[in-house]
PDB file of N, CA and C in Angstrom:
ATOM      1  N   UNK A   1      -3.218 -10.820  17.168  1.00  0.00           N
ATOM      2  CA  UNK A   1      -4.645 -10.742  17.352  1.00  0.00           C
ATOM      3  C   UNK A   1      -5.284 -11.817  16.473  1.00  0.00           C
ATOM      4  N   UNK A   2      -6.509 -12.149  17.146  1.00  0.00           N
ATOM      5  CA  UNK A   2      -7.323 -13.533  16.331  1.00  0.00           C
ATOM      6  C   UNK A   2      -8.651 -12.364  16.010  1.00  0.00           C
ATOM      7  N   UNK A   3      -8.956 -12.989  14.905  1.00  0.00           N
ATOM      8  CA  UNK A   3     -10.826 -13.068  14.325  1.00  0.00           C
ATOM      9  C   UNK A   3     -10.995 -14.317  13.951  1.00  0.00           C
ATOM     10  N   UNK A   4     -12.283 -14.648  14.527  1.00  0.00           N
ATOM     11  CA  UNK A   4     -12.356 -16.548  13.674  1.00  0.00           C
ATOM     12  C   UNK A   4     -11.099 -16.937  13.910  1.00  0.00           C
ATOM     13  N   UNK A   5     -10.551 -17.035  14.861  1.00  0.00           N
ATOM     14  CA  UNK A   5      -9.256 -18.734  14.453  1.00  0.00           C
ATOM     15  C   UNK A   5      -8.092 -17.684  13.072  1.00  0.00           C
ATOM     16  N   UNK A   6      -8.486 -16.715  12.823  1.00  0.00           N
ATOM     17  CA  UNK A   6      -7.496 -16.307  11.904  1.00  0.00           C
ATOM     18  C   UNK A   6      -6.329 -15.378  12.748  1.00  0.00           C
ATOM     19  N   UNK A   7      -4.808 -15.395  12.261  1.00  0.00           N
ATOM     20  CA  UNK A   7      -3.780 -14.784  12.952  1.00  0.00           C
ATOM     21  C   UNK A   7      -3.980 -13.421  12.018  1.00  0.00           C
ATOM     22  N   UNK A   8      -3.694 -12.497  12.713  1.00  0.00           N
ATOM     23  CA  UNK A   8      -3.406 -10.881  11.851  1.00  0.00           C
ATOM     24  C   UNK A   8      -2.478 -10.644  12.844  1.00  0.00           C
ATOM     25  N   UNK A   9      -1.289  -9.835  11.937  1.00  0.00           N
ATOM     26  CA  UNK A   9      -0.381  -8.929  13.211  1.00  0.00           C
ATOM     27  C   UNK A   9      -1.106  -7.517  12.725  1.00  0.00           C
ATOM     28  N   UNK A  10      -0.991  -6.791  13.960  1.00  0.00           N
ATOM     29  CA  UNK A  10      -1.538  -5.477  14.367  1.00  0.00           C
ATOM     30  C   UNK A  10      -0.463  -4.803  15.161  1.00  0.00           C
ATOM     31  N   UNK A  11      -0.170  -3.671  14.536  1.00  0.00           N
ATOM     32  CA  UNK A  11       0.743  -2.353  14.730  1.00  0.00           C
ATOM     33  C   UNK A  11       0.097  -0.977  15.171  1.00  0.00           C
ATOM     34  N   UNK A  12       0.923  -0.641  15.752  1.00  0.00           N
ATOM     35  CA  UNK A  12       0.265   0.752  15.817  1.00  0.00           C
ATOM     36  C   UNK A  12       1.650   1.489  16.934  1.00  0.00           C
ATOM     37  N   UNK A  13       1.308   2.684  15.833  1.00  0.00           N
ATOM     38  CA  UNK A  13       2.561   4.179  16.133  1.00  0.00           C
ATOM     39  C   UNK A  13       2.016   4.919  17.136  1.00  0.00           C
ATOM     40  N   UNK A  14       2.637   4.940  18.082  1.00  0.00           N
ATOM     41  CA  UNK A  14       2.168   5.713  19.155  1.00  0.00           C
ATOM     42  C   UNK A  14       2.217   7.393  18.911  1.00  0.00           C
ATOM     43  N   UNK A  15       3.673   7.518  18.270  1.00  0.00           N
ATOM     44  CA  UNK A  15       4.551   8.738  17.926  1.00  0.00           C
ATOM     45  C   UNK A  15       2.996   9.350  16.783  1.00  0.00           C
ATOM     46  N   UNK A  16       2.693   9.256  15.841  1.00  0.00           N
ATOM     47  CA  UNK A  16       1.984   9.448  14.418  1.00  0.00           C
ATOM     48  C   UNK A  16       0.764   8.870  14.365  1.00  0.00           C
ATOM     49  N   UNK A  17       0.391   8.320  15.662  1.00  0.00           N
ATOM     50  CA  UNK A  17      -1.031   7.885  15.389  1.00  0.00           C
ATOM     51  C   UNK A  17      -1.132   6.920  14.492  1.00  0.00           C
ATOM     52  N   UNK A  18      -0.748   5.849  14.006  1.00  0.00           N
ATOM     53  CA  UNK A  18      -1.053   5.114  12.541  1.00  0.00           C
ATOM     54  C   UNK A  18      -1.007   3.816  13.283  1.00  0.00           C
ATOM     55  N   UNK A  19      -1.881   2.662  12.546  1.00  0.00           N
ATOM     56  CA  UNK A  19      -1.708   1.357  12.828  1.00  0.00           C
ATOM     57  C   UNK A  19      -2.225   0.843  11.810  1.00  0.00           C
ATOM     58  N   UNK A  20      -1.230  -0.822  11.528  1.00  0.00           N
ATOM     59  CA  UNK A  20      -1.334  -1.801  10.633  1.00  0.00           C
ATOM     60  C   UNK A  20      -2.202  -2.816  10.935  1.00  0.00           C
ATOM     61  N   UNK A  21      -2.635  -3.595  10.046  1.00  0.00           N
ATOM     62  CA  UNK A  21      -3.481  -4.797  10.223  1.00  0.00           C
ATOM     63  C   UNK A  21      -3.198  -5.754   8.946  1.00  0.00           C
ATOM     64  N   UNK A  22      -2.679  -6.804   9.494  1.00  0.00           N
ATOM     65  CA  UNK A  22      -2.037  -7.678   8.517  1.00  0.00           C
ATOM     66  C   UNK A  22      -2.739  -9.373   8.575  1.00  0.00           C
ATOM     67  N   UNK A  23      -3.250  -9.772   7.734  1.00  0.00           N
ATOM     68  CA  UNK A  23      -3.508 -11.372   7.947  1.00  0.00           C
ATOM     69  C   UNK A  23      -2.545 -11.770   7.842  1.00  0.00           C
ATOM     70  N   UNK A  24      -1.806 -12.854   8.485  1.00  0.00           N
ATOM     71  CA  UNK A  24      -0.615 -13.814   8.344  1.00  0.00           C
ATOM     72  C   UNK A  24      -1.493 -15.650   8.210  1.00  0.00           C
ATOM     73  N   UNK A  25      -0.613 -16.193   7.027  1.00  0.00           N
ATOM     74  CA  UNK A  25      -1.163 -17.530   7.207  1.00  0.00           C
ATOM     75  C   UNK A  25      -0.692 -18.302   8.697  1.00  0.00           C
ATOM     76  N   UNK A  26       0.482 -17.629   9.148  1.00  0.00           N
ATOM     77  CA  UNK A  26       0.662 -18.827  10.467  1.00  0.00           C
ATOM     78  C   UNK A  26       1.275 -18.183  11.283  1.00  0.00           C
ATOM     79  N   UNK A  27       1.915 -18.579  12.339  1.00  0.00           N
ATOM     80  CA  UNK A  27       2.750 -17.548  13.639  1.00  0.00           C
ATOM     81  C   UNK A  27       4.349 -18.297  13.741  1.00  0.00           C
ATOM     82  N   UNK A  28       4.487 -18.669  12.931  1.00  0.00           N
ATOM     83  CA  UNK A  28       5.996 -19.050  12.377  1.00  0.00           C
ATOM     84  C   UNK A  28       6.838 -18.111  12.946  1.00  0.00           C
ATOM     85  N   UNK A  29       8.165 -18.337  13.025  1.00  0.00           N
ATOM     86  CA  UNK A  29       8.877 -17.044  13.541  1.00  0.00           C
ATOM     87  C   UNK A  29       9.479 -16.433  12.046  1.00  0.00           C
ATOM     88  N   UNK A  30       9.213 -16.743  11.192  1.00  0.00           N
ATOM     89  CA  UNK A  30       9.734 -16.220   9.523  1.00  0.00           C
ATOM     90  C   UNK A  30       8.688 -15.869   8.952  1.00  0.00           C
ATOM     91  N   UNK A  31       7.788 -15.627   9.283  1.00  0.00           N
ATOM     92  CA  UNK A  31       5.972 -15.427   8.692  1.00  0.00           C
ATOM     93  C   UNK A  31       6.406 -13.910   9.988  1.00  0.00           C
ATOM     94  N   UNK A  32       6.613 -14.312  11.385  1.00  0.00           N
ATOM     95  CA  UNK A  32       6.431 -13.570  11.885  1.00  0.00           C
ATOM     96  C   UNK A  32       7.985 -11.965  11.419  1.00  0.00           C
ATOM     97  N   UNK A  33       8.303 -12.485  11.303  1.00  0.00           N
ATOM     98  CA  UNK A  33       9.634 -11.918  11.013  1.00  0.00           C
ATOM     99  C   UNK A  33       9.249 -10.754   9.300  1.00  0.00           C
ATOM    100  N   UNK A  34       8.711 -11.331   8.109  1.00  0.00           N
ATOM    101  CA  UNK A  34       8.792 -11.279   7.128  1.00  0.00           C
ATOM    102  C   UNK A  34       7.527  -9.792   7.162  1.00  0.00           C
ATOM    103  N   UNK A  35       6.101 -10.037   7.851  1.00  0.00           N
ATOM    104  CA  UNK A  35       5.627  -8.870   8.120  1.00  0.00           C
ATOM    105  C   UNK A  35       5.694  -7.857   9.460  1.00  0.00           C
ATOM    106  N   UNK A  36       6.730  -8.122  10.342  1.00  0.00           N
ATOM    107  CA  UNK A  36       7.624  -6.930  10.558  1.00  0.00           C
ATOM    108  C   UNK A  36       8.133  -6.190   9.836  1.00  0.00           C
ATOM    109  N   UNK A  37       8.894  -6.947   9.026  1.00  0.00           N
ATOM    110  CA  UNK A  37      10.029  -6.485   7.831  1.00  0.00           C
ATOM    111  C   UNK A  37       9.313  -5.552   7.097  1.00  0.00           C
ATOM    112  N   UNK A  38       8.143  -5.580   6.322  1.00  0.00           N
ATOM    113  CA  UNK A  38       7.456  -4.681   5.438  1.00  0.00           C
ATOM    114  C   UNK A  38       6.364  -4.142   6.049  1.00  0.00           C
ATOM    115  N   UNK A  39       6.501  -3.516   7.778  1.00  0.00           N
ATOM    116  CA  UNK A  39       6.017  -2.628   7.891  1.00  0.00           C
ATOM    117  C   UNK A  39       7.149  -1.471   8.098  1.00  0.00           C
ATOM    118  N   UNK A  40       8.215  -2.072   8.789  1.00  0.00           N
ATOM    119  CA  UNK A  40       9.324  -1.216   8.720  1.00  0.00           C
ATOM    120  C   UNK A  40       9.730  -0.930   7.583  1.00  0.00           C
ATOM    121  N   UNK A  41       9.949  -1.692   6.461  1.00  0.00           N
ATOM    122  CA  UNK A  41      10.014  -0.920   5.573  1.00  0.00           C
ATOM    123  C   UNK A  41       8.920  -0.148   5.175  1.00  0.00           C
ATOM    124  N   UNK A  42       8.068   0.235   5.353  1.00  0.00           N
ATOM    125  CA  UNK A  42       7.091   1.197   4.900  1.00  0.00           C
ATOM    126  C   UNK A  42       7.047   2.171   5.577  1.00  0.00           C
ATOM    127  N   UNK A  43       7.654   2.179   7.036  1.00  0.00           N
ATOM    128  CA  UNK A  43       8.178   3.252   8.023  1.00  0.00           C
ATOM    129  C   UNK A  43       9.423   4.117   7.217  1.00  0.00           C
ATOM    130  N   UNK A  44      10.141   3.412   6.672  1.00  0.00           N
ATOM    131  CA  UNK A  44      11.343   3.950   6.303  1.00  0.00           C
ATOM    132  C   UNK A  44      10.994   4.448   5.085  1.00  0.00           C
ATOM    133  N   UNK A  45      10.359   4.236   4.293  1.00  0.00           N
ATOM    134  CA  UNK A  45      10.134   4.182   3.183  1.00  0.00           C
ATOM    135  C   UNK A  45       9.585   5.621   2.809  1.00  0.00           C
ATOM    136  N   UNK A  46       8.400   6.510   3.824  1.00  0.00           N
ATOM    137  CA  UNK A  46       7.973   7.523   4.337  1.00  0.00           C
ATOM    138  C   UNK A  46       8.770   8.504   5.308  1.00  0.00           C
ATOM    139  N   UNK A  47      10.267   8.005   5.547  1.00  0.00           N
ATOM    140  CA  UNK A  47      11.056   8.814   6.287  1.00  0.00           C
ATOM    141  C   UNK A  47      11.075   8.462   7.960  1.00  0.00           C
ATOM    142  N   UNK A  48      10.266   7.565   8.177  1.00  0.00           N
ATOM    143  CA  UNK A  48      10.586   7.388   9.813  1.00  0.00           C
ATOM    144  C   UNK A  48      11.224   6.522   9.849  1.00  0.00           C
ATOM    145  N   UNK A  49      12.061   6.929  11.116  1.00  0.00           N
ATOM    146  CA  UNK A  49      13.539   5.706  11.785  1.00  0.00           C
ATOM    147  C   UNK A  49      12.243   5.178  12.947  1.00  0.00           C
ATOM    148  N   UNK A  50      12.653   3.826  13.110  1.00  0.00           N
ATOM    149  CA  UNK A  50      12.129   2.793  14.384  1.00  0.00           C
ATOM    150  C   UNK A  50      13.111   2.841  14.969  1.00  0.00           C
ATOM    151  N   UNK A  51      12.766   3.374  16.307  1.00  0.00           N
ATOM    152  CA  UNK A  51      13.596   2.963  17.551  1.00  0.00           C
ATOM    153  C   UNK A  51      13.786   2.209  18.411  1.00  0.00           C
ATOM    154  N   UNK A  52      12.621   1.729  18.606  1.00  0.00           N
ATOM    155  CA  UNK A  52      11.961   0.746  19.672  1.00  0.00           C
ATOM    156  C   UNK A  52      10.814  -0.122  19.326  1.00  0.00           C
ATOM    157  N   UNK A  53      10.355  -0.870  19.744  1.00  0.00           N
ATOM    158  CA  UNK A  53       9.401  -1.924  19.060  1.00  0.00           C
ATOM    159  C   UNK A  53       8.936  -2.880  20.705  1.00  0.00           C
ATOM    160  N   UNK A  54       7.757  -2.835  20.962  1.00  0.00           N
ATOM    161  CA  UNK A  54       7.274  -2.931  22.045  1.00  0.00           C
ATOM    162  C   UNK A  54       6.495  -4.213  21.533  1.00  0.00           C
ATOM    163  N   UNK A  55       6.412  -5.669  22.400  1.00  0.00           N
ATOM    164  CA  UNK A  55       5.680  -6.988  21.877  1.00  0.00           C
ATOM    165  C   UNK A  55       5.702  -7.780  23.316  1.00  0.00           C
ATOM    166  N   UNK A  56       4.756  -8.743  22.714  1.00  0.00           N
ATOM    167  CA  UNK A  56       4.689  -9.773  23.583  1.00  0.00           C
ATOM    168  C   UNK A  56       5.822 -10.950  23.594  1.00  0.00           C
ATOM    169  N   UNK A  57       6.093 -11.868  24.891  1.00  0.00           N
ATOM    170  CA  UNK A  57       6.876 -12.671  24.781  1.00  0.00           C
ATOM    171  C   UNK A  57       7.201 -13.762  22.781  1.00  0.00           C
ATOM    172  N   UNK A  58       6.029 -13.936  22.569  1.00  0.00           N
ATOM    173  CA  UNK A  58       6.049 -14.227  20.657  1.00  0.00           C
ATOM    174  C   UNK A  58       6.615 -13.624  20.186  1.00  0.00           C
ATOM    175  N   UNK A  59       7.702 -12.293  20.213  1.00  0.00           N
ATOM    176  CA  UNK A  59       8.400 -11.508  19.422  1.00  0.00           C
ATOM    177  C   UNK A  59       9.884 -11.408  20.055  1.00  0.00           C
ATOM    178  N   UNK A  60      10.303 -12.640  20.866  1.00  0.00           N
ATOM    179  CA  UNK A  60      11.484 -12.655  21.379  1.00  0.00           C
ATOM    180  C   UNK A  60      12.390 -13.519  20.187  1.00  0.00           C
ATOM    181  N   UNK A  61      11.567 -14.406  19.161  1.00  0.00           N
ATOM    182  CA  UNK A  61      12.419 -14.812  18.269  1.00  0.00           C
ATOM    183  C   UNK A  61      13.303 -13.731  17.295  1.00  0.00           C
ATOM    184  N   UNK A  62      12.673 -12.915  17.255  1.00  0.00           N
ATOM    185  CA  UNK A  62      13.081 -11.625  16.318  1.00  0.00           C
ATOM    186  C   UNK A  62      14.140 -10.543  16.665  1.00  0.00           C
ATOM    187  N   UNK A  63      14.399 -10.871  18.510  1.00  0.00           N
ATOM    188  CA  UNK A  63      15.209  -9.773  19.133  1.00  0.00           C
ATOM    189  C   UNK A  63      16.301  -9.701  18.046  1.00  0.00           C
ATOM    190  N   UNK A  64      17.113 -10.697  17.647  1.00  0.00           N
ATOM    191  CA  UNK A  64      18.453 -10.570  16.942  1.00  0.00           C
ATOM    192  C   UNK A  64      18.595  -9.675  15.661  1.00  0.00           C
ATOM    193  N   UNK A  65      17.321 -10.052  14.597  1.00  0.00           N
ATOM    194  CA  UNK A  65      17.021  -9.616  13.858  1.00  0.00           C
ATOM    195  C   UNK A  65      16.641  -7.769  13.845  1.00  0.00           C
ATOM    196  N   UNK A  66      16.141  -7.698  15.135  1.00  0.00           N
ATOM    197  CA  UNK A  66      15.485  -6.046  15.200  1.00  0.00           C
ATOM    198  C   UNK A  66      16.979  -5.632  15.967  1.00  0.00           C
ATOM    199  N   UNK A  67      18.005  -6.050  16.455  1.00  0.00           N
ATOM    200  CA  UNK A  67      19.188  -5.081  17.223  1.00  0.00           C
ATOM    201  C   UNK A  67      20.071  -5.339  15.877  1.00  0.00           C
ATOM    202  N   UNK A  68      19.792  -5.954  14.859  1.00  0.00           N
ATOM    203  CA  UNK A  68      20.948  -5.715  13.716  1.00  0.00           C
ATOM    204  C   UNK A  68      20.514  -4.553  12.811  1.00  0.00           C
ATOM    205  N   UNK A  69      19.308  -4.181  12.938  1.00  0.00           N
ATOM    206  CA  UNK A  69      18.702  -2.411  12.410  1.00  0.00           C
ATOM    207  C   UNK A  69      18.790  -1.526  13.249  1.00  0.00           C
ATOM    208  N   UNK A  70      19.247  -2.051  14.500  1.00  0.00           N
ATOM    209  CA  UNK A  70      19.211  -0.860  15.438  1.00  0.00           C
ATOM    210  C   UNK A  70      18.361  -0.500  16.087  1.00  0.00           C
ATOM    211  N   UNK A  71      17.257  -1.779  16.032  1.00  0.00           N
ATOM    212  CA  UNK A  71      15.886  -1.318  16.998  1.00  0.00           C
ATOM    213  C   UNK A  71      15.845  -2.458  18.466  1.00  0.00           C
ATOM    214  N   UNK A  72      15.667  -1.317  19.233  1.00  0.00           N
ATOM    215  CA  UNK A  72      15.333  -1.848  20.871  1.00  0.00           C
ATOM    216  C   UNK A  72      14.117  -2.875  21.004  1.00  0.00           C
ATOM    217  N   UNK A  73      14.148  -3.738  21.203  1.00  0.00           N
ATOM    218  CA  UNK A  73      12.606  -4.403  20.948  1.00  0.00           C
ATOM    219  C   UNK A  73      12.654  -5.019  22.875  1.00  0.00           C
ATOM    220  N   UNK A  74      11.614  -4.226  23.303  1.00  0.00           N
ATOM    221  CA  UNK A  74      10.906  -4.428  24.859  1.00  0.00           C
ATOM    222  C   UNK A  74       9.873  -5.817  24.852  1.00  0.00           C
ATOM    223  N   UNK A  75      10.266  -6.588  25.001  1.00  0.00           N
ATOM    224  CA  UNK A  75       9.007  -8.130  25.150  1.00  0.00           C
ATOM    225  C   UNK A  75       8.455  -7.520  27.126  1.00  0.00           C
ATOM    226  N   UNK A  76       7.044  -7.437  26.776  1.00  0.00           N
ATOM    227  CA  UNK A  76       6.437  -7.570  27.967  1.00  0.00           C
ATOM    228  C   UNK A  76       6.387  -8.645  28.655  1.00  0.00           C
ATOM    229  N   UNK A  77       6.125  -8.578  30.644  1.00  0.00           N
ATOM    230  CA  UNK A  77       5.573  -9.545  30.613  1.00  0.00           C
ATOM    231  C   UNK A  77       4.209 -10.162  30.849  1.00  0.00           C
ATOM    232  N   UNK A  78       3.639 -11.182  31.058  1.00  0.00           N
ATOM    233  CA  UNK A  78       2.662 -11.851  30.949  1.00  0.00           C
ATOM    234  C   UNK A  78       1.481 -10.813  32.031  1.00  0.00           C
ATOM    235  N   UNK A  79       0.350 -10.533  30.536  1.00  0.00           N
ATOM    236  CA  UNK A  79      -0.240  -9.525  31.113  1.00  0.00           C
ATOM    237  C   UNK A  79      -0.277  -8.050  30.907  1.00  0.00           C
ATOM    238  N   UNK A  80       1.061  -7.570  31.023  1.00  0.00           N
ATOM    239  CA  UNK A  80       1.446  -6.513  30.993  1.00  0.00           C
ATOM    240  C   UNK A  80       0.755  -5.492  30.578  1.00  0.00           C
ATOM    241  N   UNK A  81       0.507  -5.824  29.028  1.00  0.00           N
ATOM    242  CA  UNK A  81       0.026  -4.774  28.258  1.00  0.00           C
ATOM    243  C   UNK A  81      -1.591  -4.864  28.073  1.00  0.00           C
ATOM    244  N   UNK A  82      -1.787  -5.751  29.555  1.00  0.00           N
ATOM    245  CA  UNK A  82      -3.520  -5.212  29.707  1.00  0.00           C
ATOM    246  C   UNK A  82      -3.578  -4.259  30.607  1.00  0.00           C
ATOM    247  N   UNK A  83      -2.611  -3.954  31.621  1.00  0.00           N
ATOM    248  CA  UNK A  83      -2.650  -2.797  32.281  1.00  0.00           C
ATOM    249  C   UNK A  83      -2.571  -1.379  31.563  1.00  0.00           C
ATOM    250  N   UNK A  84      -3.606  -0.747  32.793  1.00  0.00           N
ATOM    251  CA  UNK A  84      -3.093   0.805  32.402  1.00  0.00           C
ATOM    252  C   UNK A  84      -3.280   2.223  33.497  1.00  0.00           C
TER     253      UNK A  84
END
Protein backbone atom coordinates (compact mmCIF):
# COMPACT_ATOMS: atom_id res chain seq x y z
CA UNK A 1 0.00 0.00 0.00
CA UNK A 2 1.10 3.74 -0.89
CA UNK A 3 0.30 7.17 1.14
CA UNK A 4 2.18 10.08 -0.54
CA UNK A 5 4.62 8.04 -2.75
CA UNK A 6 5.43 6.24 0.65
CA UNK A 7 5.63 2.09 0.63
CA UNK A 8 3.96 0.50 3.98
CA UNK A 9 3.37 -3.30 4.05
CA UNK A 10 -0.10 -4.00 5.50
CA UNK A 11 -1.21 -7.35 7.13
CA UNK A 12 -4.08 -8.48 8.37
CA UNK A 13 -5.35 -11.95 10.23
CA UNK A 14 -8.33 -13.06 8.97
CA UNK A 15 -8.38 -16.02 11.73
CA UNK A 16 -7.99 -13.09 15.00
CA UNK A 17 -9.03 -10.10 13.43
CA UNK A 18 -5.57 -8.18 13.77
CA UNK A 19 -3.65 -6.17 11.14
CA UNK A 20 -0.13 -4.62 10.71
CA UNK A 21 0.99 -1.43 9.19
CA UNK A 22 4.55 -1.06 8.51
CA UNK A 23 6.55 1.87 6.61
CA UNK A 24 9.28 0.22 4.54
CA UNK A 25 12.08 2.50 3.01
CA UNK A 26 11.85 0.53 -0.41
CA UNK A 27 10.16 -2.69 -2.10
CA UNK A 28 13.44 -4.57 -2.33
CA UNK A 29 12.86 -8.21 -2.07
CA UNK A 30 15.14 -8.17 1.45
CA UNK A 31 13.30 -4.98 2.82
CA UNK A 32 10.43 -7.01 1.60
CA UNK A 33 11.44 -10.23 3.14
CA UNK A 34 12.94 -8.67 6.54
CA UNK A 35 9.27 -7.16 7.56
CA UNK A 36 7.54 -10.36 6.86
CA UNK A 37 10.04 -11.88 9.06
CA UNK A 38 9.06 -9.69 12.21
CA UNK A 39 5.59 -9.94 11.79
CA UNK A 40 5.79 -13.63 11.88
CA UNK A 41 7.81 -13.48 14.40
CA UNK A 42 5.44 -11.59 16.48
CA UNK A 43 2.79 -14.23 15.40
CA UNK A 44 4.89 -16.80 16.95
CA UNK A 45 6.02 -14.97 19.53
CA UNK A 46 2.14 -14.75 20.98
CA UNK A 47 1.64 -18.50 20.16
CA UNK A 48 0.23 -18.49 16.60
CA UNK A 49 1.57 -20.94 13.83
CA UNK A 50 1.21 -19.26 10.05
CA UNK A 51 -0.07 -21.48 7.68
CA UNK A 52 -0.70 -19.75 4.74
CA UNK A 53 0.13 -16.28 3.61
CA UNK A 54 -2.03 -14.84 0.83
CA UNK A 55 -0.10 -11.77 -1.60
CA UNK A 56 0.19 -10.26 -4.64
CA UNK A 57 2.40 -11.34 -7.57
CA UNK A 58 5.45 -8.85 -5.43
CA UNK A 59 5.58 -11.65 -2.86
CA UNK A 60 6.65 -14.42 -5.28
CA UNK A 61 10.33 -13.51 -4.40
CA UNK A 62 9.77 -14.83 -0.89
CA UNK A 63 7.94 -18.21 -1.93
CA UNK A 64 11.33 -20.11 -1.00
CA UNK A 65 11.85 -18.39 2.04
CA UNK A 66 8.02 -18.86 3.46
CA UNK A 67 7.99 -23.04 2.33
CA UNK A 68 11.34 -23.35 4.46
CA UNK A 69 8.91 -22.35 7.74
CA UNK A 70 6.36 -24.26 6.44
CA UNK A 71 4.11 -21.61 5.16
CA UNK A 72 1.88 -21.98 1.93
CA UNK A 73 2.15 -18.60 0.37
CA UNK A 74 -0.98 -18.19 -2.49
CA UNK A 75 0.30 -15.12 -5.02
CA UNK A 76 -2.98 -13.89 -6.62
CA UNK A 77 -3.71 -13.07 -9.85
CA UNK A 78 -3.84 -9.70 -11.43
CA UNK A 79 -6.83 -8.15 -9.86
CA UNK A 80 -7.88 -10.80 -7.90
CA UNK A 81 -8.05 -9.50 -4.62
CA UNK A 82 -10.35 -6.63 -5.78
CA UNK A 83 -13.01 -9.07 -6.20
CA UNK A 84 -15.61 -10.17 -3.91
Amino acid sequence: MYINEIPFMMTTSWAIHFGTAEMIKNETNSTINKSLQQIIDMYHGRGFKIKHMLGDQQFECIRLHMERQGINLNITSRDEHDQK
